[in-house]
C-alpha atoms as a PDB file:
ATOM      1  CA  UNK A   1     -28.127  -5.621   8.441  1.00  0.00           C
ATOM      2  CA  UNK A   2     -28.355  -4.688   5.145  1.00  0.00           C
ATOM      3  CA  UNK A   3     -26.744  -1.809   5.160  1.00  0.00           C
ATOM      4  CA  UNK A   4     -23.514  -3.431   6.819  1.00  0.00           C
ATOM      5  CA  UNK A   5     -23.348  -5.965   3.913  1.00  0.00           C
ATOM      6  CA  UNK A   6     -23.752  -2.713   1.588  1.00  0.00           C
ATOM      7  CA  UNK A   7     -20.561  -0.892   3.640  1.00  0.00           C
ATOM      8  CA  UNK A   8     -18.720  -4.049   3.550  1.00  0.00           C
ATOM      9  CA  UNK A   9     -18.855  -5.089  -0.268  1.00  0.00           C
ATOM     10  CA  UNK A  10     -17.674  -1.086  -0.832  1.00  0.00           C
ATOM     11  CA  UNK A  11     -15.444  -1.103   1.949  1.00  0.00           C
ATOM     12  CA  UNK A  12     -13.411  -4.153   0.913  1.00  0.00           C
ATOM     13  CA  UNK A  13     -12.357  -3.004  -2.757  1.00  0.00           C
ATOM     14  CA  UNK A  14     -12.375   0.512  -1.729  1.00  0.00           C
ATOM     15  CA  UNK A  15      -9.026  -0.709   0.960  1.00  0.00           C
ATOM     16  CA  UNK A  16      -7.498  -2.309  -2.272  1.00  0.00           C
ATOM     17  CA  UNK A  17      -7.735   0.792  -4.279  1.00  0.00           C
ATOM     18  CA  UNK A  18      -6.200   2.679  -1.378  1.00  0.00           C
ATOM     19  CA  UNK A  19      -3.649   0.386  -0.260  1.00  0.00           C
ATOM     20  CA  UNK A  20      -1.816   0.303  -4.218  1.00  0.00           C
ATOM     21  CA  UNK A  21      -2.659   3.725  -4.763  1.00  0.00           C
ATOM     22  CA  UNK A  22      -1.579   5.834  -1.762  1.00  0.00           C
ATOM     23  CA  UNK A  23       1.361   4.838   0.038  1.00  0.00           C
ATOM     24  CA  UNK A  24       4.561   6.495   2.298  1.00  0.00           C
ATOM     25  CA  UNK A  25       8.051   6.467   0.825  1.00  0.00           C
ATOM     26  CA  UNK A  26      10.774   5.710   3.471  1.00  0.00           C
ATOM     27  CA  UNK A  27      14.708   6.978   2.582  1.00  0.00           C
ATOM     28  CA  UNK A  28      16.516   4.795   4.986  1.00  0.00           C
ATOM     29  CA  UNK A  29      20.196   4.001   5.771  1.00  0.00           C
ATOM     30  CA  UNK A  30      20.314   0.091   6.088  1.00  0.00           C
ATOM     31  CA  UNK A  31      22.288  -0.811   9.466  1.00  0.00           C
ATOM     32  CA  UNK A  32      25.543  -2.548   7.381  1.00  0.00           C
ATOM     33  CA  UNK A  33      23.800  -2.719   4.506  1.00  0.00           C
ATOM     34  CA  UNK A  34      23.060  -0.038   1.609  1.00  0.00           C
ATOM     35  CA  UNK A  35      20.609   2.730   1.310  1.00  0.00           C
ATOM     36  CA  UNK A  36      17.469   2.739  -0.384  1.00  0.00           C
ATOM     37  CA  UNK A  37      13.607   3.698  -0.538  1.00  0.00           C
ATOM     38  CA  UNK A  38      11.150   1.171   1.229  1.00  0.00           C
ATOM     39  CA  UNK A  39       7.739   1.814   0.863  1.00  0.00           C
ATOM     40  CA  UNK A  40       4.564   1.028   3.260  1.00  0.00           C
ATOM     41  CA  UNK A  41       1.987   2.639   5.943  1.00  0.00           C
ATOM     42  CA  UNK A  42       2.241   2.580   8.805  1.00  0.00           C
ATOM     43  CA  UNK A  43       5.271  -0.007   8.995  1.00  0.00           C
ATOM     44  CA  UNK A  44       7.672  -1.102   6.212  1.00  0.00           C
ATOM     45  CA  UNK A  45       6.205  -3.648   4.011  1.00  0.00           C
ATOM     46  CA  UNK A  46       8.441  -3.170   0.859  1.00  0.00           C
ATOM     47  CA  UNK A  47      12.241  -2.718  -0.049  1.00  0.00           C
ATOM     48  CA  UNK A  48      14.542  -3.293  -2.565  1.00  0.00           C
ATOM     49  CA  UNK A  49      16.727  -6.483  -2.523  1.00  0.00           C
ATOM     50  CA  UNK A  50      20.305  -5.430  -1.929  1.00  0.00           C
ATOM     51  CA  UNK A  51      21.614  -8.117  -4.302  1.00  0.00           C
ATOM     52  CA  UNK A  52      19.965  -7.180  -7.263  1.00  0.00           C
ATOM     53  CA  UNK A  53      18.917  -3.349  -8.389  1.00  0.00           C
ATOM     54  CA  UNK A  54      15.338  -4.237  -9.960  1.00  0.00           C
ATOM     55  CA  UNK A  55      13.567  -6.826  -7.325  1.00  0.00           C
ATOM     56  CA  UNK A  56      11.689  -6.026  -4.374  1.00  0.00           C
ATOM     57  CA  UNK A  57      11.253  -7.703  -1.073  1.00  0.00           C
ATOM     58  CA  UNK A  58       7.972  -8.319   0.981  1.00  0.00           C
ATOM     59  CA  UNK A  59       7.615  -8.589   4.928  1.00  0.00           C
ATOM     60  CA  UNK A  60       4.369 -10.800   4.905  1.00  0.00           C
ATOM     61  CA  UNK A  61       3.533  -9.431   9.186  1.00  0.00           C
ATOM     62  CA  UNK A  62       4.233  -5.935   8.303  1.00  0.00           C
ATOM     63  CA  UNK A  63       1.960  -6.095   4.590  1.00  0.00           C
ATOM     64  CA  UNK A  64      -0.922  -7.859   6.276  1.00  0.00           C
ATOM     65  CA  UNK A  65      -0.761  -5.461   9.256  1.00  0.00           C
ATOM     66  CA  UNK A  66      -0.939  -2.407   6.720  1.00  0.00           C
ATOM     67  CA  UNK A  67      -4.111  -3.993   4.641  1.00  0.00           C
ATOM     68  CA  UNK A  68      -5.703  -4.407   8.513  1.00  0.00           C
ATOM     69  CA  UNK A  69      -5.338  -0.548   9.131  1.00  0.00           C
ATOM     70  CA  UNK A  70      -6.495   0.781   5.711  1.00  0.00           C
ATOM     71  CA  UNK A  71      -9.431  -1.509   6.259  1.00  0.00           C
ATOM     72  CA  UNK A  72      -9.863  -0.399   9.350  1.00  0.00           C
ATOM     73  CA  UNK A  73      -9.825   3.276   8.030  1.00  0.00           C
ATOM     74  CA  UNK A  74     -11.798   2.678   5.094  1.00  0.00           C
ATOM     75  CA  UNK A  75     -14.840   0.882   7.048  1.00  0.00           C
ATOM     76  CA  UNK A  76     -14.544   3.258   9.671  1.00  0.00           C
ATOM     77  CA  UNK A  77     -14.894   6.114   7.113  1.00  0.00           C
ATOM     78  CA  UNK A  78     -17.532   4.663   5.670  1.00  0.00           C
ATOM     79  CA  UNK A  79     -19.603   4.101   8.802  1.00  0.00           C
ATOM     80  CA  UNK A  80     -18.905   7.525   9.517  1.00  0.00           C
ATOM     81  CA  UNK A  81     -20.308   8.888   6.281  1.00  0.00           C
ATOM     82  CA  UNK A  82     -23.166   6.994   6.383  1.00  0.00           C
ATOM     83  CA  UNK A  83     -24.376   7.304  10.084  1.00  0.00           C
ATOM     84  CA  UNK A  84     -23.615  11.030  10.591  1.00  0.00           C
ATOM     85  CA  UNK A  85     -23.722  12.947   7.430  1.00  0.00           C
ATOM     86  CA  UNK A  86     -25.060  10.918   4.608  1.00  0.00           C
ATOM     87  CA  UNK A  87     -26.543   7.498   4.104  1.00  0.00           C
ATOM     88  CA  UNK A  88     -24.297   5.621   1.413  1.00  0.00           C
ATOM     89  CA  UNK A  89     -26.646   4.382  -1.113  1.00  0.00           C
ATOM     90  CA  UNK A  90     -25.211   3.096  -5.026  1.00  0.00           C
ATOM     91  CA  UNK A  91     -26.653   0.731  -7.704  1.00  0.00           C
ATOM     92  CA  UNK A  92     -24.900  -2.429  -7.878  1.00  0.00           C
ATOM     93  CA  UNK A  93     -22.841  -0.962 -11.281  1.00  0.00           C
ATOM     94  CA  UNK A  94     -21.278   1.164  -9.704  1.00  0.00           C
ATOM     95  CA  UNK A  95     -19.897  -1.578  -7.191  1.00  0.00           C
ATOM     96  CA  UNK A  96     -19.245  -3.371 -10.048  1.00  0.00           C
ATOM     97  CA  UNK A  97     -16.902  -0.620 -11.532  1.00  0.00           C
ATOM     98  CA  UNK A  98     -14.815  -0.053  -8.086  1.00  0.00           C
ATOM     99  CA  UNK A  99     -14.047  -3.625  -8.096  1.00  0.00           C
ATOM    100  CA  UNK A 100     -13.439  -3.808 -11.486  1.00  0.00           C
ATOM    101  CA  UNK A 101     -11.029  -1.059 -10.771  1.00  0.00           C
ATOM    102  CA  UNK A 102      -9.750  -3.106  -7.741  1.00  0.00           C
ATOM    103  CA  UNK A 103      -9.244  -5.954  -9.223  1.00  0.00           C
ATOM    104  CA  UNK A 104      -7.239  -4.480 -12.253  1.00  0.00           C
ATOM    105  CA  UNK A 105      -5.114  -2.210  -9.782  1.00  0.00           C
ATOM    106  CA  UNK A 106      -4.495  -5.937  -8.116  1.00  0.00           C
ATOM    107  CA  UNK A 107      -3.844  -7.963 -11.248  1.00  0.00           C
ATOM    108  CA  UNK A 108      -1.323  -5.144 -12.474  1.00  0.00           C
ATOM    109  CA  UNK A 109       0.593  -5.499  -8.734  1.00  0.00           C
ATOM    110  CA  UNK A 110       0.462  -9.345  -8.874  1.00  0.00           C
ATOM    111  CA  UNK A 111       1.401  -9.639 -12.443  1.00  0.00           C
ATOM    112  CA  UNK A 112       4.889  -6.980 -11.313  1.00  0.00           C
ATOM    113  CA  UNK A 113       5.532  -9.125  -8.137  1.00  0.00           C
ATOM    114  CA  UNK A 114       5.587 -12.379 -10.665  1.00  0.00           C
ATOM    115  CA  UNK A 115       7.013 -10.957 -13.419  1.00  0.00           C
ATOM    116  CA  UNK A 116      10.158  -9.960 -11.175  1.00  0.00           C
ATOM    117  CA  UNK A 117      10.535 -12.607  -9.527  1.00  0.00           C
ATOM    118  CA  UNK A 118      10.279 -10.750  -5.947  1.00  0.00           C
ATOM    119  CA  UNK A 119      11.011 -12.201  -2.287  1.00  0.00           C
ATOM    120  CA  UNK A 120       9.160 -12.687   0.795  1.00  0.00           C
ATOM    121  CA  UNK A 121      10.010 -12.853   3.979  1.00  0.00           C
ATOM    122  CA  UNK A 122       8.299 -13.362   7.055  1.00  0.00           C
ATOM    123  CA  UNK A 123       9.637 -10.038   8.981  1.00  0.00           C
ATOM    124  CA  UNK A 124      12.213  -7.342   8.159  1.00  0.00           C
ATOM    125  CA  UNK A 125      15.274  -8.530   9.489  1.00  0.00           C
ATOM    126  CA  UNK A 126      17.633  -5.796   9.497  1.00  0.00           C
ATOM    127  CA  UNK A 127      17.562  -2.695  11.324  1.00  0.00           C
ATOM    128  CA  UNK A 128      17.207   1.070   9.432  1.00  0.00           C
ATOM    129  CA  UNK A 129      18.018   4.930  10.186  1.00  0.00           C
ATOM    130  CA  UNK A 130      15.318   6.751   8.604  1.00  0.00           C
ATOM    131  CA  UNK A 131      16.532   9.808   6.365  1.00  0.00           C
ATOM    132  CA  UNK A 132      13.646  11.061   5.079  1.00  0.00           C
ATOM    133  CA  UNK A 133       9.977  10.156   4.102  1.00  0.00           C
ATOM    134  CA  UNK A 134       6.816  11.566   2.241  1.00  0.00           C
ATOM    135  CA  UNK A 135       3.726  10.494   0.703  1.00  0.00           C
ATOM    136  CA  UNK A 136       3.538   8.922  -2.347  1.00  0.00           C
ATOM    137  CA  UNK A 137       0.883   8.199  -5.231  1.00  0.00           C
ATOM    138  CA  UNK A 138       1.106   5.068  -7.167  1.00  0.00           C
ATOM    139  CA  UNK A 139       2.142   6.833 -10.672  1.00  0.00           C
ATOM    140  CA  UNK A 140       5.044   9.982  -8.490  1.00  0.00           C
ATOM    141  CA  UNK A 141       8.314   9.599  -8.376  1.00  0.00           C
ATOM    142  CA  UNK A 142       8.895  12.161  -5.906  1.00  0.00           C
ATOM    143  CA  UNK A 143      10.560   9.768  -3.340  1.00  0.00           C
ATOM    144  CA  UNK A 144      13.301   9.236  -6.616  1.00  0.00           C
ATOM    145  CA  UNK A 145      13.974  12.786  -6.704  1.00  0.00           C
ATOM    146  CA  UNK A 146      14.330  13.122  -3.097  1.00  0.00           C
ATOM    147  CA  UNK A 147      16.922  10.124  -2.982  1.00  0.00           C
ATOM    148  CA  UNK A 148      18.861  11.308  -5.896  1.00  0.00           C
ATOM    149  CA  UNK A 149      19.340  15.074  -4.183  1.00  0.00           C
ATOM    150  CA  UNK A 150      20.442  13.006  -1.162  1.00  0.00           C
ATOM    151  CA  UNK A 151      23.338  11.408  -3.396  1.00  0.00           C
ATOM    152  CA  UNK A 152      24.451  14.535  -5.140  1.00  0.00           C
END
């Protein structure tokens, strides 16, 4: 039992760190609407508002659904790890530091969400053509390169 809690308390910040840190970058044609690049794995959680050029919007379903699948990964990983190759053992500092680390990664997302002054919505409600996509780190700006080639 004990080593469940253990894989749990890791598991949980562990998602947090993953979920603002790695990402995929969607370049989409909005159905009568503009272009742009949405971000989110494995569905669409974030785009850009097409009335303004800095906000973003949220789709609440599609954002939970995401943090459900990278925990899903990220306790399934774990279990993994520890039942067939190594046993995860770790001193309660260093849990301390990866949710200090989670917790600043989800301060700094929270405090750019309220700072602009972002929307959210239930569900996407418009439909996209996808043009491209890749993987993207929290600090690349690949995806901005690849749209700006697009519109050359």
């Amino acid at each position: 039992m004990r080593s469940k809690k253990r894989l749990l308390s890791l598991a949980l910040p562990l998602t947090f760190i993953c979920f603002i840190l790695f990402t995929k970058w969607w370049i989409v044609d909005v159905i009568d609407g503009a272009d742009g690049v949405m971000y989110g794995f494995p569905l669409i959680y974030k785009s850009p508002v097409f009335y303004t050029s800095i906000t973003e919007q949220f789709f609440v379903v599609e954002l939970i659904f995401d943090l459900i699948i990278y925990f899903i990964a990220v306790l399934g990983t774990l279990y993994f790890v520890n039942r067939y190759i190594i046993e995860i053992k770790f001193q309660k500092p260093f849990l301390w530091v990866i949710q200090s680390i989670a917790i600043l990664l989800f301060c700094l997302e929270l405090f750019v969400v309220i700072a602009l002054e972002d929307d959210f919505l239930i569900k996407r409600d418009f439909d996209i053509e996808l043009k491209q996509t890749g993987f993207k780190f929290y600090f690349s700006n690949e995806e901005r390169n690849e749209y700006n080639k697009l519109h050359q």
